[in-house]
N, C-alpha and C. Protein backbone atom coordinates (compact mmCIF):
# COMPACT_ATOMS: atom_id res chain seq x y z
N UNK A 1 0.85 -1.18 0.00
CA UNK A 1 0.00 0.00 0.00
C UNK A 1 0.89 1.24 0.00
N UNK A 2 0.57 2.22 -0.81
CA UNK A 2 1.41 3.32 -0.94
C UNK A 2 1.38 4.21 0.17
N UNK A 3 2.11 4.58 0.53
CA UNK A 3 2.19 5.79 1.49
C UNK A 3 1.05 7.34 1.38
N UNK A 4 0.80 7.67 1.87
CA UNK A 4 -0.16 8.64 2.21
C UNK A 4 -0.05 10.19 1.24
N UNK A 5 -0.33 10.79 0.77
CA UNK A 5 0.44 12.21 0.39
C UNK A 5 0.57 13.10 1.90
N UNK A 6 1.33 14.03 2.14
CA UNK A 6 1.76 14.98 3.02
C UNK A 6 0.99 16.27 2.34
N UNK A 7 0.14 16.84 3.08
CA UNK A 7 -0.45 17.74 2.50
C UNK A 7 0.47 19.27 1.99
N UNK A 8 0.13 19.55 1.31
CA UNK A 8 1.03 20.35 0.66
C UNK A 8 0.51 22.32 0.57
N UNK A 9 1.47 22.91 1.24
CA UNK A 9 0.51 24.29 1.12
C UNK A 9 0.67 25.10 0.01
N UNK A 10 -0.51 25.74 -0.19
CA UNK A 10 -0.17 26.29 -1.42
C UNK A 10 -0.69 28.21 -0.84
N UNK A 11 0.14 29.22 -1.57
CA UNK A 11 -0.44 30.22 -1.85
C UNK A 11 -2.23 30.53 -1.85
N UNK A 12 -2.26 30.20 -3.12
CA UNK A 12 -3.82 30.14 -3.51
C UNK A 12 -4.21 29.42 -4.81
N UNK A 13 -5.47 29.53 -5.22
CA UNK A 13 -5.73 28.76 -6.53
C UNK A 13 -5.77 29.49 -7.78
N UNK A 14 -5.22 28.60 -8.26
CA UNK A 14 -4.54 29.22 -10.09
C UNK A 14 -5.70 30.34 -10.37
N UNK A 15 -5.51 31.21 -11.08
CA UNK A 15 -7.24 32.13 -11.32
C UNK A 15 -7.27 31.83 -12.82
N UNK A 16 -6.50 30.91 -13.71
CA UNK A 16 -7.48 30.59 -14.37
C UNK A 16 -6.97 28.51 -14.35
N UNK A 17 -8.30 27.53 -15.03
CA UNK A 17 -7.83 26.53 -14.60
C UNK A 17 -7.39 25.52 -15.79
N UNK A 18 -7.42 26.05 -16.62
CA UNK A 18 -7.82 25.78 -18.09
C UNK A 18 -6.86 26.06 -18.96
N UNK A 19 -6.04 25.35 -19.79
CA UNK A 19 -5.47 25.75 -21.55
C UNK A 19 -5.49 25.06 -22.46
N UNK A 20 -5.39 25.36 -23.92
CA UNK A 20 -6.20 24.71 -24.24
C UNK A 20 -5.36 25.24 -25.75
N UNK A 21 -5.41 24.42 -26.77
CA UNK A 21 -4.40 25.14 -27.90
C UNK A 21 -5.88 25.89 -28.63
N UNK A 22 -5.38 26.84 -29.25
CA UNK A 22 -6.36 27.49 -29.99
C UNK A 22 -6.65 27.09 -31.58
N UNK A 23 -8.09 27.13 -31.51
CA UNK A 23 -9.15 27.23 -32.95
C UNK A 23 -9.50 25.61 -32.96
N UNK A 24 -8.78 24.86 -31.54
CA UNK A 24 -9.81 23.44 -31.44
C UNK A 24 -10.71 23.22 -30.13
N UNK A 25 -12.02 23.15 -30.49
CA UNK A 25 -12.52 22.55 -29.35
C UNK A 25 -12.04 21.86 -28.35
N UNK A 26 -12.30 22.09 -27.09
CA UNK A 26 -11.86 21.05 -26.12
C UNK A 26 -12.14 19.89 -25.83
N UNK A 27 -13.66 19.62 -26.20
CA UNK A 27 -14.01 18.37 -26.52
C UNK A 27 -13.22 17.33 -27.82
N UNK A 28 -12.61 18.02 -28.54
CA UNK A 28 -11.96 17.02 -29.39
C UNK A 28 -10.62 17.19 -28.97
N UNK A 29 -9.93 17.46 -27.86
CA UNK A 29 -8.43 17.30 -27.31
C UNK A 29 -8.47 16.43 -25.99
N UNK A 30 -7.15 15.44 -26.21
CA UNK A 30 -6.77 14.43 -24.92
C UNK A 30 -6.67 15.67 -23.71
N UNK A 31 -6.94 15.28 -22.69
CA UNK A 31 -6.54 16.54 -21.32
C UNK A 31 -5.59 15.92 -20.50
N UNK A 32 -4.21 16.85 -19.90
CA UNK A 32 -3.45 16.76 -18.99
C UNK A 32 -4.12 17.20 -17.36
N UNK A 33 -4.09 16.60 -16.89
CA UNK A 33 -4.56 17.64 -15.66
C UNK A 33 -3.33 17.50 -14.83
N UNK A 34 -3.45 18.81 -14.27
CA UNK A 34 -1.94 19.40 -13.61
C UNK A 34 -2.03 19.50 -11.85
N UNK A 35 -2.29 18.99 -11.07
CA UNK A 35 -2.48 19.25 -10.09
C UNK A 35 -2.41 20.78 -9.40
N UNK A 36 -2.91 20.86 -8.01
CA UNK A 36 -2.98 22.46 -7.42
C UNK A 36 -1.54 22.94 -6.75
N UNK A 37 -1.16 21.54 -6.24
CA UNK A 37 0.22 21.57 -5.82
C UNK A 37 1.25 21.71 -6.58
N UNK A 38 0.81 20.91 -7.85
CA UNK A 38 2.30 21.01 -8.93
C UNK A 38 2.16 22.53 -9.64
N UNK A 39 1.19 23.27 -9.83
CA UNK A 39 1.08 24.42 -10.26
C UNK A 39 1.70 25.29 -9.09
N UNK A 40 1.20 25.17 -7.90
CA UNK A 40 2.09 26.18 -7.04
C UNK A 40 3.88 25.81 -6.91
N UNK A 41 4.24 24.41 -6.92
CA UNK A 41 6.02 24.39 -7.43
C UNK A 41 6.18 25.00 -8.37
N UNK A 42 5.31 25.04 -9.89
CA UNK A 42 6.32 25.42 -11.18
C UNK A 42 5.99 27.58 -10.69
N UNK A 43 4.73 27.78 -10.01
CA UNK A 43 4.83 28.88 -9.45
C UNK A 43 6.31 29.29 -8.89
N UNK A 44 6.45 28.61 -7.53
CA UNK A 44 7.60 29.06 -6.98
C UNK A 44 8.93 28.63 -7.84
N UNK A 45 8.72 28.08 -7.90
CA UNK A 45 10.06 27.73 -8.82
C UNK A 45 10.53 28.08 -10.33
N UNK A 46 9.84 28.39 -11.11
CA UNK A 46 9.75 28.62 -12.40
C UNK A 46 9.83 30.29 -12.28
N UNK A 47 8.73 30.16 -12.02
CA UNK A 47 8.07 32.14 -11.80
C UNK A 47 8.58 32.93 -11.17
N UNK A 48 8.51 32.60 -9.85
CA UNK A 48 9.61 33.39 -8.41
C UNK A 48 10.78 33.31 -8.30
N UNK A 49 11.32 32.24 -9.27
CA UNK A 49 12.80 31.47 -9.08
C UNK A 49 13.49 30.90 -7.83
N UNK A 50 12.59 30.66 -7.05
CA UNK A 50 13.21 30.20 -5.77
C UNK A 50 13.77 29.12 -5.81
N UNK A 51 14.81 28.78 -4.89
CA UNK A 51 15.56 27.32 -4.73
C UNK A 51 14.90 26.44 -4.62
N UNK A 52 14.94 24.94 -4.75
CA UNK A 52 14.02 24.41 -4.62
C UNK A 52 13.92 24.36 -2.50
N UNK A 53 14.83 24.06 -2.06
CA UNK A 53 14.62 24.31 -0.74
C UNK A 53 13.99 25.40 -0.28
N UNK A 54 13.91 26.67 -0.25
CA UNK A 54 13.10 27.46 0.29
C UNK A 54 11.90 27.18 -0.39
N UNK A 55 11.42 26.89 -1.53
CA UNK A 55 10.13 26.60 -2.32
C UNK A 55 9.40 25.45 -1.66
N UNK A 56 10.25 24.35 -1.44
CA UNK A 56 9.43 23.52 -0.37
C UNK A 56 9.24 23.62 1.04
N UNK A 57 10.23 24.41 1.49
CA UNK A 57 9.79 25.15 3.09
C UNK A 57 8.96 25.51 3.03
N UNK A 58 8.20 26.34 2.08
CA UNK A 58 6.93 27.43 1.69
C UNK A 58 5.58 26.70 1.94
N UNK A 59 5.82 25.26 0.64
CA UNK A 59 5.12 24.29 0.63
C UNK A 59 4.82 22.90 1.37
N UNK A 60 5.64 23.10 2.71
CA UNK A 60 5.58 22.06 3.60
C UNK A 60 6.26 20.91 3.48
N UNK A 61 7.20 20.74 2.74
CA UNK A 61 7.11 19.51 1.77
C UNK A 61 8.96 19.34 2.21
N UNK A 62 9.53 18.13 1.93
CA UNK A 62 11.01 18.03 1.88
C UNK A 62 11.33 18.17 0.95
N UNK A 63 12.65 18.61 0.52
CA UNK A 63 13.38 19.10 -0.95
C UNK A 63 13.03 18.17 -1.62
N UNK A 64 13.48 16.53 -1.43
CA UNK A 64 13.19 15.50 -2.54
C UNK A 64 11.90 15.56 -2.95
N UNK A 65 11.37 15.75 -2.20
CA UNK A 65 9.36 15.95 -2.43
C UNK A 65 9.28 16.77 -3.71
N UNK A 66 9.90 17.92 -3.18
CA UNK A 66 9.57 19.01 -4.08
C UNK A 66 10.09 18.81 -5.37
N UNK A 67 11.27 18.23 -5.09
CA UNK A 67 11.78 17.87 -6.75
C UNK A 67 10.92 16.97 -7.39
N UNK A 68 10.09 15.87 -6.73
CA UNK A 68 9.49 15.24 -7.51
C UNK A 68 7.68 15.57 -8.06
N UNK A 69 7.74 16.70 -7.45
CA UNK A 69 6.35 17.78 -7.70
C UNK A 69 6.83 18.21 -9.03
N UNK A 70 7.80 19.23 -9.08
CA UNK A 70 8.56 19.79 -10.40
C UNK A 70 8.67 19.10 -11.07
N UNK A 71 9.11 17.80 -11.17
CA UNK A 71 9.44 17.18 -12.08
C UNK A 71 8.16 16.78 -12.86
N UNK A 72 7.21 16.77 -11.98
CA UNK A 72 5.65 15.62 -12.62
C UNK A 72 4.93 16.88 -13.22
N UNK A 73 5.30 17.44 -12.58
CA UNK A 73 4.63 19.33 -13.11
C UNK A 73 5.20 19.40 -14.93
N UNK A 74 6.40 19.64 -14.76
CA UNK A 74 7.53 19.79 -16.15
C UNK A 74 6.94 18.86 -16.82
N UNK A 75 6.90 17.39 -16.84
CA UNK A 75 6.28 16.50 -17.49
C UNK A 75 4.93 16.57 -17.99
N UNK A 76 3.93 17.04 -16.89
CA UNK A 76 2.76 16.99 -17.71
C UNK A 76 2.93 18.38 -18.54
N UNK A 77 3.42 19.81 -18.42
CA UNK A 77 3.53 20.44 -19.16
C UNK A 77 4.16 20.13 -20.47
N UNK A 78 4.92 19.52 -20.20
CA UNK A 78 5.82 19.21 -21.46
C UNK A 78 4.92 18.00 -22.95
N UNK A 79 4.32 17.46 -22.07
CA UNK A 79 3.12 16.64 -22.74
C UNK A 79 2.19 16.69 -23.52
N UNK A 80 1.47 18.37 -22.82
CA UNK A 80 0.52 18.80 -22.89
C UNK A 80 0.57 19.76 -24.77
N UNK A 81 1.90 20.39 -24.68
CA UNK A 81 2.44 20.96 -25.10
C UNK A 81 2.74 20.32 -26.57
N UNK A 82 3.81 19.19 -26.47
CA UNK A 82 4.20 18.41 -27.18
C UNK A 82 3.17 17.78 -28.36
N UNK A 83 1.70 17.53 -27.72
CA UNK A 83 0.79 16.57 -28.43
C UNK A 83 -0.42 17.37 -28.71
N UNK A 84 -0.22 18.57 -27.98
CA UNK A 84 -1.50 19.46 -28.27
C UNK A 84 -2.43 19.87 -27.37
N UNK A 85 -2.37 18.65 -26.48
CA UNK A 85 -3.78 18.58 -25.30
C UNK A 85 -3.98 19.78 -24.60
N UNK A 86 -4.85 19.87 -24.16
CA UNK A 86 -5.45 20.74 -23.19
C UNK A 86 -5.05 20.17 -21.82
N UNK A 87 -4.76 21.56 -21.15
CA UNK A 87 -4.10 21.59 -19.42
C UNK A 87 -5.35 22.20 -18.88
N UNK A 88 -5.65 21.15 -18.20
CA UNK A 88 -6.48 21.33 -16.73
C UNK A 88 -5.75 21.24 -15.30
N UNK A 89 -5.93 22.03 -14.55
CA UNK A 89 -5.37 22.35 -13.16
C UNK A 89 -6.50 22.29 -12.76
N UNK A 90 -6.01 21.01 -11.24
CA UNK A 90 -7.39 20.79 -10.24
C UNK A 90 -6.62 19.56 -9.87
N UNK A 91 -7.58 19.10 -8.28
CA UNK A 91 -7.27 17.76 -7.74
C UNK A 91 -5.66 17.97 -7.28
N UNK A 92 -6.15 17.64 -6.29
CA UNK A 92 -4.32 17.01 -5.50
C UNK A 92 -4.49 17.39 -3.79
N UNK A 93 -3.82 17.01 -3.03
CA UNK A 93 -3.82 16.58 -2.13
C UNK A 93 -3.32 18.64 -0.99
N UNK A 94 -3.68 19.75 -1.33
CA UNK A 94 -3.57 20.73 -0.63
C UNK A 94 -4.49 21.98 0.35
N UNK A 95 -3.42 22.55 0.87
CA UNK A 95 -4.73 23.28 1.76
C UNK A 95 -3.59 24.71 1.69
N UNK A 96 -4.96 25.74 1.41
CA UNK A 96 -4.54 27.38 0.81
C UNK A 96 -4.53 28.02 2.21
N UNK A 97 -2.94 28.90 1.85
CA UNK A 97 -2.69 28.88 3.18
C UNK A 97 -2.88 30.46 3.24
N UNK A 98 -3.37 31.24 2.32
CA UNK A 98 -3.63 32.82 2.30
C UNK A 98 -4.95 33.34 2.89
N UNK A 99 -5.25 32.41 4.02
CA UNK A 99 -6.41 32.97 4.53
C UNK A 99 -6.44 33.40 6.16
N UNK A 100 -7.29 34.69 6.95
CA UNK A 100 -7.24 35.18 7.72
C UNK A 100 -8.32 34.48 8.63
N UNK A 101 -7.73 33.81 10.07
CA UNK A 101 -8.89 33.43 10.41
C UNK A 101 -9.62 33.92 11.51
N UNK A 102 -10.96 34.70 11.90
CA UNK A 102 -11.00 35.37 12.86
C UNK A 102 -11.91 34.67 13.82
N UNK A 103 -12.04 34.92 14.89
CA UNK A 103 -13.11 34.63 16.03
C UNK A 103 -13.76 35.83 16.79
N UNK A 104 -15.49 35.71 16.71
CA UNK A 104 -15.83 36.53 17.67
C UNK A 104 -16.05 36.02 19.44
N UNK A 105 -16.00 36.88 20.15
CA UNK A 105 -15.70 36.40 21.50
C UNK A 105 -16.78 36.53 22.19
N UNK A 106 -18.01 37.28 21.38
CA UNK A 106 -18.94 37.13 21.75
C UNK A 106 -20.12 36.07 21.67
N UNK A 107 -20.01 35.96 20.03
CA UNK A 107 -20.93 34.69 19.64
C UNK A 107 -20.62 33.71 19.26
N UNK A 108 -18.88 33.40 19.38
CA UNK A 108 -17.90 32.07 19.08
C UNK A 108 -17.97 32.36 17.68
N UNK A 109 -18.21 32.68 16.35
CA UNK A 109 -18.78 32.68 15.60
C UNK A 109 -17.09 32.77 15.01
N UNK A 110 -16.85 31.92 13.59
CA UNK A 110 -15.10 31.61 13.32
C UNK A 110 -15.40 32.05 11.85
N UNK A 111 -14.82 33.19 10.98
CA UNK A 111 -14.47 33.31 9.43
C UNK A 111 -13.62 33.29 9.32
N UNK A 112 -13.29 33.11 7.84
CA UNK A 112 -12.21 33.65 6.98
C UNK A 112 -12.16 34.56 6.12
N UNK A 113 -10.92 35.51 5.85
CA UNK A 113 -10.81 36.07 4.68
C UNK A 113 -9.55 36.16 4.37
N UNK A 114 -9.31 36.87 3.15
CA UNK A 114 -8.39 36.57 1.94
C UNK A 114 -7.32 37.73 2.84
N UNK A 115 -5.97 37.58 3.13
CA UNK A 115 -5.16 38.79 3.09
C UNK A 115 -5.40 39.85 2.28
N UNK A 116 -4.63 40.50 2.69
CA UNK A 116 -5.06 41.91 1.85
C UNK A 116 -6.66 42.20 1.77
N UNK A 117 -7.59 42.26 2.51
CA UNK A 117 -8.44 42.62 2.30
C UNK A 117 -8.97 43.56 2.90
N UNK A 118 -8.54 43.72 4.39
CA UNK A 118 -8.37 44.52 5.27
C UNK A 118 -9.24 43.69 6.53
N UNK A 119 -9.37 44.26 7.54
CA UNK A 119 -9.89 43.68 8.30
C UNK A 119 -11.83 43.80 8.89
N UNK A 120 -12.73 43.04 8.86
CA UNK A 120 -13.74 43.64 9.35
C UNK A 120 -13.80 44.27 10.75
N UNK A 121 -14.55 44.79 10.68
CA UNK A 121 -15.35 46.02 11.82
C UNK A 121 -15.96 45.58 12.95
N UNK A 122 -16.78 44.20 12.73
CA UNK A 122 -17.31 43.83 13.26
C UNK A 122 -17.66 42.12 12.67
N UNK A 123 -18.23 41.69 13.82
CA UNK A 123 -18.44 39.89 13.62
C UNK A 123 -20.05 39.98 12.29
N UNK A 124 -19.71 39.25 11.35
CA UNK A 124 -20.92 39.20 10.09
C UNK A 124 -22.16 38.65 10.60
N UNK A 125 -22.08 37.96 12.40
CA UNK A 125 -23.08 37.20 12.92
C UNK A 125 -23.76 37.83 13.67
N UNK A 126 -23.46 38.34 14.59
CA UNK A 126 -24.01 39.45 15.89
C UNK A 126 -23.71 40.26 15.85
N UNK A 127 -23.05 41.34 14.71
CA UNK A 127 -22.26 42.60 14.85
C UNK A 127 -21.57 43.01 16.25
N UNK A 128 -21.04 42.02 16.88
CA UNK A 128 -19.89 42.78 17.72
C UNK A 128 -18.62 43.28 17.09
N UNK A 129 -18.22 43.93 17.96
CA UNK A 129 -16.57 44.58 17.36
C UNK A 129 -16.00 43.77 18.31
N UNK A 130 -16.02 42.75 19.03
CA UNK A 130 -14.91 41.56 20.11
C UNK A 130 -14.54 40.60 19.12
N UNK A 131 -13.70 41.23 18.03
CA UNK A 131 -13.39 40.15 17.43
C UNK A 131 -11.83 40.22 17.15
N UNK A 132 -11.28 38.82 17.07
CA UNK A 132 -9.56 38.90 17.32
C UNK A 132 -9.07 37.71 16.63
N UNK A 133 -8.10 37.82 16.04
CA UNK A 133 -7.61 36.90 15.18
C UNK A 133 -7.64 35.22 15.91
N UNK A 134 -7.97 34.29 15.34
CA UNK A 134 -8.15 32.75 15.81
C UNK A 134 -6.91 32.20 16.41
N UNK A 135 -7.44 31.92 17.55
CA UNK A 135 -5.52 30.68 18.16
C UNK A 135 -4.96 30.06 17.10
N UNK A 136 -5.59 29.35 16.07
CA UNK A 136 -5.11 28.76 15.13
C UNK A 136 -4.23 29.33 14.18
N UNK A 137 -4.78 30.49 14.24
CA UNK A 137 -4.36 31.19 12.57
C UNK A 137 -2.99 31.80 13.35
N UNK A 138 -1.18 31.73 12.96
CA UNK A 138 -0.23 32.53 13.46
C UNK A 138 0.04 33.54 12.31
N UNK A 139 -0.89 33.76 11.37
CA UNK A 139 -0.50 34.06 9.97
C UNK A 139 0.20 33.98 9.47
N UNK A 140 0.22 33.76 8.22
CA UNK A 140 1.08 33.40 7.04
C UNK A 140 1.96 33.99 6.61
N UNK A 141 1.71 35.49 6.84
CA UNK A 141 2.62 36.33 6.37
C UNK A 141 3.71 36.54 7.38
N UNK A 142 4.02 36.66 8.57
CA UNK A 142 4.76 36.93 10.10
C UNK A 142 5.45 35.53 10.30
N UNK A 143 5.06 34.36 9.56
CA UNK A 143 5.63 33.27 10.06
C UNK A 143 6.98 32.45 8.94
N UNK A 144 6.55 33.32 7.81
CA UNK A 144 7.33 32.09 6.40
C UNK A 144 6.85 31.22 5.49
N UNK A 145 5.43 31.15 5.75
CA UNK A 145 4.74 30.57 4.85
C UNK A 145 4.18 29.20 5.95
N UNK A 146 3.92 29.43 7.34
CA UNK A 146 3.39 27.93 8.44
C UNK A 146 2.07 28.17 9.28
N UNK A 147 1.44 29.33 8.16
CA UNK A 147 0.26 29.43 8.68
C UNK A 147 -0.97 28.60 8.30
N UNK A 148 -2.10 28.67 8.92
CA UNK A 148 -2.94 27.28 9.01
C UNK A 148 -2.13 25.55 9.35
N UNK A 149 -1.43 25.76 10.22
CA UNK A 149 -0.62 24.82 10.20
C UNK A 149 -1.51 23.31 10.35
N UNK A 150 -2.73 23.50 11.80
CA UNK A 150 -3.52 22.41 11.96
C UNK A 150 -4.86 22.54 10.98
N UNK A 151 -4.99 23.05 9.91
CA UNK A 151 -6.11 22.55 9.30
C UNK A 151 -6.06 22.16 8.23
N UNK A 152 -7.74 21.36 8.17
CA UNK A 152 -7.33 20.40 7.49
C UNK A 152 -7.23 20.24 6.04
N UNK A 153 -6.62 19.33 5.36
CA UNK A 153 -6.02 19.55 4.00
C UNK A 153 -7.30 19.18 3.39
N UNK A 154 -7.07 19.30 1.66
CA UNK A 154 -8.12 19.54 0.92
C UNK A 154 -7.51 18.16 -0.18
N UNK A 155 -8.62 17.28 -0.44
CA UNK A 155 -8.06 16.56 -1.18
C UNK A 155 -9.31 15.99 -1.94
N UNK A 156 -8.92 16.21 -3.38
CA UNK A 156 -9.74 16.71 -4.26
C UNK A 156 -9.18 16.10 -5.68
N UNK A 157 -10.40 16.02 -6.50
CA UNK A 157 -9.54 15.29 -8.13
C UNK A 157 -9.57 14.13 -8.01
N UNK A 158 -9.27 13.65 -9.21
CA UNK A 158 -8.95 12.21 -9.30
C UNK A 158 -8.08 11.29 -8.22
């Protein structure tokens, strides 16, 4: 029996999920699908140029890990490319680690939101203003990329 995947953190999700060669339908092309994780390696690594060691610190993951993310990443791109198919991104074993998590102290009441968004005013449930960032959340940004550390991963796709 194979070993488990290690959940893998990612930034956020691709904003678009889809490519596709142009002037053919997608219904008449084979599809690659690229995982959420292998898109955030060829992210850090390709795009940002990071080492692969700090790129998998980011992503939770051990260097060999990460090399073998890149590598399956490079491959299905290279595939996709090569024969024509259409790239789908989706499915794989991660959990998005760009989110703010708050608690109100009045009505227990727990959200999220996106960094950068600024902060609310008040709880969206009982409108109190007793609201303070979650024990859980050490954020993402203050820590190196080890925020949401205990929650839980997302595993999704084929």
């Amino acid at each position: 029996m194979p070993r488990p995947f290690k959940c893998r953190r990612v930034d956020s999700k691709p904003p678009v999920c889809c490519f596709k060669p142009q002037g053919v339908p997608a219904r008449f092309l084979q599809q690659v699908t690229l995982t959420v994780d292998e898109f955030e390696a060829l992210r850090l690594a390709d795009f940002r140029q990071m080492y692969q060691e700090q790129a998998a610190r980011l992503m939770g993951v051990s260097r060999q890990t990460f090399g073998n993310i890149i590598n399956s990443a490079h491959g299905k791109i290279a595939e996709a490319l090569v024969n024509g198919s259409a790239l789908n991104i989706e499915g794989g074993v991660y959990t998005i680690t760009n989110m703010r998590q708050f608690t109100c102290h009045d009505c227990s009441h727990e959200w999220e939101i996106p960094y950068g968004t600024g902060r609310l005013e008040k709880c969206p449930q009982c409108s109190s203003r007793n609201i303070h960032r979650s024990a859980g959340d050490t954020g993402y940004a203050r820590t190196g990329g080890r925020g949401r550390r205990n929650r839980a991963c997302r595993r999704t796709g084929p």
